[in-house]
N, C-alpha and C. Protein backbone atom coordinates (compact mmCIF):
# COMPACT_ATOMS: atom_id res chain seq x y z
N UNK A 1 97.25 89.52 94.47
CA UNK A 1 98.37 88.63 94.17
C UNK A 1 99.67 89.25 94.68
N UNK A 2 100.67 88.20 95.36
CA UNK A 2 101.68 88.83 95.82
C UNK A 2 102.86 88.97 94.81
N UNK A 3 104.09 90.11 95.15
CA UNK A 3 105.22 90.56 93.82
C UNK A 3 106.42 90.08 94.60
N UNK A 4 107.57 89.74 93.89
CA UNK A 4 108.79 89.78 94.42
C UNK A 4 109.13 91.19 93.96
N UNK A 5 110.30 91.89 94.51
CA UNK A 5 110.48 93.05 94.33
C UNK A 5 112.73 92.72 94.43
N UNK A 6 112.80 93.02 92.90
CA UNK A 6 114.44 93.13 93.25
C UNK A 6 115.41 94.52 93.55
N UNK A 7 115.53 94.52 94.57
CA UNK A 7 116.86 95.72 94.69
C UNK A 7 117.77 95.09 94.97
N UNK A 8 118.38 97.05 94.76
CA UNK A 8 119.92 97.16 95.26
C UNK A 8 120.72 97.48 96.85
N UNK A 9 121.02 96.44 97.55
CA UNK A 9 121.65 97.07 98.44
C UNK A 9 122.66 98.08 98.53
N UNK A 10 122.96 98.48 99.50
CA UNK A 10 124.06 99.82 99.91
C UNK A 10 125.22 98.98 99.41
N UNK A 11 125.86 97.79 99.41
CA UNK A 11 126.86 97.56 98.82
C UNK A 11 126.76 96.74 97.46
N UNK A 12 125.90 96.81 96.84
CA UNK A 12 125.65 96.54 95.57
C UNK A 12 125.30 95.51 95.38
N UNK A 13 125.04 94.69 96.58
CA UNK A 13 124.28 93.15 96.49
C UNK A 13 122.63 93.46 95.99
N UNK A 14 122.54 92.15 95.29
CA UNK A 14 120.64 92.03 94.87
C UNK A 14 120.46 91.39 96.14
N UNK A 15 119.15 91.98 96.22
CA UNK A 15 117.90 91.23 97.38
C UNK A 15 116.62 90.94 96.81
N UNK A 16 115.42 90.46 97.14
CA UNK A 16 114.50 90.40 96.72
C UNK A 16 113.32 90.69 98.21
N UNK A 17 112.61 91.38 98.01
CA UNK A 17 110.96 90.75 99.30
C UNK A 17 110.12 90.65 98.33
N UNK A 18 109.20 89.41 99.53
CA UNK A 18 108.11 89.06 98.59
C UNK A 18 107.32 90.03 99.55
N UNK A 19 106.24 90.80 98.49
CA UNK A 19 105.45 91.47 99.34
C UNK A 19 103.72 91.01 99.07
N UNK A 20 103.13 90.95 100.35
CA UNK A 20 101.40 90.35 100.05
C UNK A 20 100.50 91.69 99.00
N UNK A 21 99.53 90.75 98.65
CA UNK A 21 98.69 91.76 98.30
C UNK A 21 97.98 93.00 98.85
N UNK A 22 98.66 93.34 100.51
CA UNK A 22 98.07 94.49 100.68
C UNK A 22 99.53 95.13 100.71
N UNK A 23 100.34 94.70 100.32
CA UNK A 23 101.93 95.27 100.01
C UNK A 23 102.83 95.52 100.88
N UNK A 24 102.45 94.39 102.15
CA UNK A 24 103.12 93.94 103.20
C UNK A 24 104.64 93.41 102.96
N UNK A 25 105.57 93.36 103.43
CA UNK A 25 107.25 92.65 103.07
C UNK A 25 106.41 91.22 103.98
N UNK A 26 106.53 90.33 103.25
CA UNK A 26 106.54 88.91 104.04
C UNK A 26 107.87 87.95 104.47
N UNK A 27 108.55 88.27 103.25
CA UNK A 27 109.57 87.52 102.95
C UNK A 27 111.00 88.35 102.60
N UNK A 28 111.89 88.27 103.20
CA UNK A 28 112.99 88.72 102.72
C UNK A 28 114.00 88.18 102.32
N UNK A 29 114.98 88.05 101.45
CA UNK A 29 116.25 87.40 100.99
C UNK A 29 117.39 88.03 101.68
N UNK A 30 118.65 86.88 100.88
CA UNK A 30 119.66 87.37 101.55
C UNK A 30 120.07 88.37 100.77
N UNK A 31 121.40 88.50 100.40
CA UNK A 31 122.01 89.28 99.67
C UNK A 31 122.89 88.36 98.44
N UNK A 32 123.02 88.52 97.46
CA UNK A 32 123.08 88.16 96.24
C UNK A 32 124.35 88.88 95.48
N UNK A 33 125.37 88.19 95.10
CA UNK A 33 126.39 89.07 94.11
C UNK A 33 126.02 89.23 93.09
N UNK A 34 124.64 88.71 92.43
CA UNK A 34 124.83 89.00 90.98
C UNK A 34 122.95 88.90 91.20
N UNK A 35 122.60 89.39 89.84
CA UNK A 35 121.32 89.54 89.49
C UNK A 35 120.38 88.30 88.81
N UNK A 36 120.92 87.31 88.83
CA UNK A 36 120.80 85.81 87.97
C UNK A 36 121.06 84.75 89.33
N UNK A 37 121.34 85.25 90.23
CA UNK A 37 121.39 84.49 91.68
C UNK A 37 120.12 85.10 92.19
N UNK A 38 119.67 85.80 92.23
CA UNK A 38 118.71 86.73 92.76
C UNK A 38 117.39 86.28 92.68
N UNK A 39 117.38 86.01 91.00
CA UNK A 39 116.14 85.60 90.31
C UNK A 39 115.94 84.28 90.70
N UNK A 40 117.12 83.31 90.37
CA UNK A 40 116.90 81.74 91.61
C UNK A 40 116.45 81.91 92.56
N UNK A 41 117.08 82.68 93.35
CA UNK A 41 116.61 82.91 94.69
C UNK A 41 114.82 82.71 94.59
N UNK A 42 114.26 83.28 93.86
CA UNK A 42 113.23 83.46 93.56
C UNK A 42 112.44 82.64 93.22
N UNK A 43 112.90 82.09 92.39
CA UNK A 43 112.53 80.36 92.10
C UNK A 43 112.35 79.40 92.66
N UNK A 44 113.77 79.76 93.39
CA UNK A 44 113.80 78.87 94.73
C UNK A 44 112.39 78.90 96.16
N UNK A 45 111.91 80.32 96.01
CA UNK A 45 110.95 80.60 97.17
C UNK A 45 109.61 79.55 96.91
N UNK A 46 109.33 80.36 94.52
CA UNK A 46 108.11 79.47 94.55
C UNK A 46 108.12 78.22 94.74
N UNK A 47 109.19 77.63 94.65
CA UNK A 47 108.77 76.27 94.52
C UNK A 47 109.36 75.49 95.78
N UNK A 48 109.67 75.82 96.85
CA UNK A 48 110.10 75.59 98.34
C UNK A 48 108.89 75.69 99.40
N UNK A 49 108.22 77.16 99.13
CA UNK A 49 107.04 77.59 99.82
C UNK A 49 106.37 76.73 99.69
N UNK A 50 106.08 75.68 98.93
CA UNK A 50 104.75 74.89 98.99
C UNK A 50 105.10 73.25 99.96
N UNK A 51 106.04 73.58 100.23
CA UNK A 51 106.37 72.34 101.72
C UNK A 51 106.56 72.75 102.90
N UNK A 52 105.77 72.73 103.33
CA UNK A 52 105.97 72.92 105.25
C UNK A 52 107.06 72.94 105.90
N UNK A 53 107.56 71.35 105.41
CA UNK A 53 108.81 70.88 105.89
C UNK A 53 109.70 72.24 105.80
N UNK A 54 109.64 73.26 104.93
CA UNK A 54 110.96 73.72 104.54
C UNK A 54 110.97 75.31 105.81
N UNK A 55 110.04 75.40 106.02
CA UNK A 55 109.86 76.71 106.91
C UNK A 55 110.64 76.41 108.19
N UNK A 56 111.18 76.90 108.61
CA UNK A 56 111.93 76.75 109.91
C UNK A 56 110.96 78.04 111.13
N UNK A 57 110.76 77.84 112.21
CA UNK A 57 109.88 78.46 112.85
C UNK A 57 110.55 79.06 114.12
N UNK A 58 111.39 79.51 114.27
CA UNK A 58 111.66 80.60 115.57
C UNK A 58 111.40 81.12 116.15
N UNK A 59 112.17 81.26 117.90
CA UNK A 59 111.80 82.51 118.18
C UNK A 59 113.04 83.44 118.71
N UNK A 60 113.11 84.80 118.50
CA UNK A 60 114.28 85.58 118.65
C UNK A 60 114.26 85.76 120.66
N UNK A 61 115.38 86.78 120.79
CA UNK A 61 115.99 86.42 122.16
C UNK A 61 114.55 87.29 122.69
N UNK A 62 114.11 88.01 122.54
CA UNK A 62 113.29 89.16 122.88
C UNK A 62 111.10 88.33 122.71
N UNK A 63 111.69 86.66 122.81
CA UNK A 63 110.33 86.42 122.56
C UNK A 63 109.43 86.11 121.14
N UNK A 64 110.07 87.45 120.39
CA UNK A 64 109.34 87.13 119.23
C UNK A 64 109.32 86.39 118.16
N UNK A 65 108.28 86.07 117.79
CA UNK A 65 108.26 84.76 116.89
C UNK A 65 108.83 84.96 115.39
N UNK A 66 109.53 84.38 114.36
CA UNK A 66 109.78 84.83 112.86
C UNK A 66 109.59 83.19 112.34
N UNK A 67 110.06 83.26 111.10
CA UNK A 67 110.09 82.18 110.46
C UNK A 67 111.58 82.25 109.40
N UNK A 68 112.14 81.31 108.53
CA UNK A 68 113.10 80.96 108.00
C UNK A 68 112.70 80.40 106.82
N UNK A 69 112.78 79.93 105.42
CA UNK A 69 112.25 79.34 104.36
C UNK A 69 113.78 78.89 103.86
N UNK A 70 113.78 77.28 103.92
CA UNK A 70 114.79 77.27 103.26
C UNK A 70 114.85 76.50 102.06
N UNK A 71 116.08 76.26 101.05
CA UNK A 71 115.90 75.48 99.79
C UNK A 71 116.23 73.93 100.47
N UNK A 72 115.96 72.97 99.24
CA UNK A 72 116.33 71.96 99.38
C UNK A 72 117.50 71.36 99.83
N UNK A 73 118.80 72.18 99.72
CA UNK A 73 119.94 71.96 100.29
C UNK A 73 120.32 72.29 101.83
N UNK A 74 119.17 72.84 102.50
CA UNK A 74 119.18 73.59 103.49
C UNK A 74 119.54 74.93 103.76
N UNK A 75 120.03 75.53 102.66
CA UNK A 75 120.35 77.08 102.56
C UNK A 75 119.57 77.89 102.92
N UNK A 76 119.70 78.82 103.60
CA UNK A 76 118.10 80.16 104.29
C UNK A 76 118.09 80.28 102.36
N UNK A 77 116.83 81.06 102.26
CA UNK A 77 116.77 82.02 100.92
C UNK A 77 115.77 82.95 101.23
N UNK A 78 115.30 82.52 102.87
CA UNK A 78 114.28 83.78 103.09
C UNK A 78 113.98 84.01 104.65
N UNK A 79 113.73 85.22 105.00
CA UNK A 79 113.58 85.49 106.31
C UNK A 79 112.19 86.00 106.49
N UNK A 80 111.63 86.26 107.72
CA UNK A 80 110.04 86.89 107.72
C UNK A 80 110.49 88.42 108.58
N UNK A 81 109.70 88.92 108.50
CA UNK A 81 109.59 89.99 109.75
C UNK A 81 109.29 89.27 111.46
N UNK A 82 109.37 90.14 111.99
CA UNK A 82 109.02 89.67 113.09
C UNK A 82 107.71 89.90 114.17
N UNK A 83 106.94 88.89 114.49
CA UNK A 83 105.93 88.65 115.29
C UNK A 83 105.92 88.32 116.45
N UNK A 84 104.38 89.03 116.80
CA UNK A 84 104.39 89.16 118.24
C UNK A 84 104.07 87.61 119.12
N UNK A 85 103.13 87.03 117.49
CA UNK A 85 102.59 85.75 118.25
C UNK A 85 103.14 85.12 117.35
N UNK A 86 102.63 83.21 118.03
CA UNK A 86 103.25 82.22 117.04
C UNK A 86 101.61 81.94 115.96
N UNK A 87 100.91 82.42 116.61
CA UNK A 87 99.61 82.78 115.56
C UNK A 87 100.17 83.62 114.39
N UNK A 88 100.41 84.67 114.63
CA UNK A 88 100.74 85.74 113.62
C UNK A 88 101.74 85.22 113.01
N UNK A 89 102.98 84.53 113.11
CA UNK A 89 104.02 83.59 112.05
C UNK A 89 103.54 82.80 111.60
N UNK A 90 102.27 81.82 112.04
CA UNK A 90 101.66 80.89 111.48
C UNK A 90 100.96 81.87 110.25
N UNK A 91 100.48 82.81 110.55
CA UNK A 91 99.29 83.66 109.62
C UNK A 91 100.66 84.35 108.16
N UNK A 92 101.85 84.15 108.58
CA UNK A 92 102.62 85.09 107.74
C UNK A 92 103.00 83.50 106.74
N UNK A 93 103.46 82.63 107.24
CA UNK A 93 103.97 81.32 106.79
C UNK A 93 102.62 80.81 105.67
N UNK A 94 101.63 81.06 106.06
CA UNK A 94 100.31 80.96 105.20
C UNK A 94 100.14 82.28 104.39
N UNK A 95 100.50 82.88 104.07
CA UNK A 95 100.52 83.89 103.46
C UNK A 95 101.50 83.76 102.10
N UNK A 96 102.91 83.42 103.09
CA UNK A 96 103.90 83.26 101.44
C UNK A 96 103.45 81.96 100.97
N UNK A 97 103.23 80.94 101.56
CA UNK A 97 102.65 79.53 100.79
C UNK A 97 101.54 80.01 100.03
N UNK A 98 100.54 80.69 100.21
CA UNK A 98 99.69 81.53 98.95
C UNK A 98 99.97 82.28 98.11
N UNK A 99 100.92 83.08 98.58
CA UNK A 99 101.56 84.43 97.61
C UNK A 99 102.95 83.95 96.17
N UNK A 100 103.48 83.32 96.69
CA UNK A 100 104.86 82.81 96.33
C UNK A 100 104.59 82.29 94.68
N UNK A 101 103.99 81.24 94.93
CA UNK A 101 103.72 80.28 93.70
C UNK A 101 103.82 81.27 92.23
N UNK A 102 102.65 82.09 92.18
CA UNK A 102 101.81 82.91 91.25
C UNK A 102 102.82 84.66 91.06
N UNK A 103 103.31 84.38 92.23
CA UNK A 103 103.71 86.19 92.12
C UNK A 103 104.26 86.56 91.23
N UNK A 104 104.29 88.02 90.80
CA UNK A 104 104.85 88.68 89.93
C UNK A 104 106.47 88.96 89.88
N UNK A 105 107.46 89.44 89.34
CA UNK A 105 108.50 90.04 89.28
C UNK A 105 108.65 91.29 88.84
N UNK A 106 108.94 92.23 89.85
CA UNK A 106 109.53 93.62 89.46
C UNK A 106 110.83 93.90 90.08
N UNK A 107 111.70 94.36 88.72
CA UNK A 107 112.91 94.75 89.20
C UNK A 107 113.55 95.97 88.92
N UNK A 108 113.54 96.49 90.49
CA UNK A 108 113.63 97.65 90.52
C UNK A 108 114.92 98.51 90.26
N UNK A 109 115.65 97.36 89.95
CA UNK A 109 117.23 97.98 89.88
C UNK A 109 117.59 98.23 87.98
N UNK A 110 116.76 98.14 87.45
CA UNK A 110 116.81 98.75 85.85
C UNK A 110 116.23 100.04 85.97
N UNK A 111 117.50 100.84 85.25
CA UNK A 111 117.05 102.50 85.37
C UNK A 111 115.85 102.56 84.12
C-alpha cells in the first residue's frame, strides 16, 4: 500500500510525496504555507487520482515524458518524476490511481 509522506522544505513550506509500495516517490506536491493546506493537498490527490481526465501528460524539453495531477479547479497539486517512455508515465499514472485512494499518512515534520 502506498504513504503520503509530509515534510519540511528548506524554507519552511509543507510538501507531501506519495510514495508506491516498493517506496518509490510517484507523486510530488507543491509547496504549502501551512500544514492544514498540505493535508488537502492530500485529499485533494485521493480523490482527483481516480479521473483520468485530471492527469495532464507531458513531455519536458529533453524528450522525457512526466505527468501533472490536477484538482478540480485546475490547480497542479502534483507532479511525477520523470520518464524515459510514455509507457513508463502511463505505468506511473496507474500506479498513483492505485496507490492514492487507500494510502497512509506520515508526517514527518512532528519532532
Amino acid at each position: 500500500m502506498g504513504k503520503f509522506i509530509i515534510t519540511k522544505r528548506s524554507n519552511d513550506d509543507f510538501q507531501f510525496n506519495l510514495k508506491a509500495a516498493n517506496g518509490q516517490v510517484i507523486l510530488t506536491s507543491q509547496g504549502y504555507n501551512s500544514k492544514s493546506g498540505c493535508e488537502n493537498g492530500i485529499e485533494s490527490v485521493k480523490k482527483n487520482s481516480q479521473d483520468d481526465s485530471k492527469f495532464e501528460r507531458k513531455k519536458a524539453k529533453d524528450e522525457r515524458c512526466y505527468f501533472t495531477l490536477k484538482a478540480s479547479n485546475g490547480q497542479i497539486i502534483g507532479t511525477s518524476q520523470m520518464y524515459e517512455s510514455e509507457n513508463g508515465m502511463e505505468n506511473g499514472i496507474e500506479s498513483v490511481q492505485n496507490n492514492a485512494p487507500n494510502a497512509s499518512v506520515e508526517d514527518e515534520t512532528k519532532p
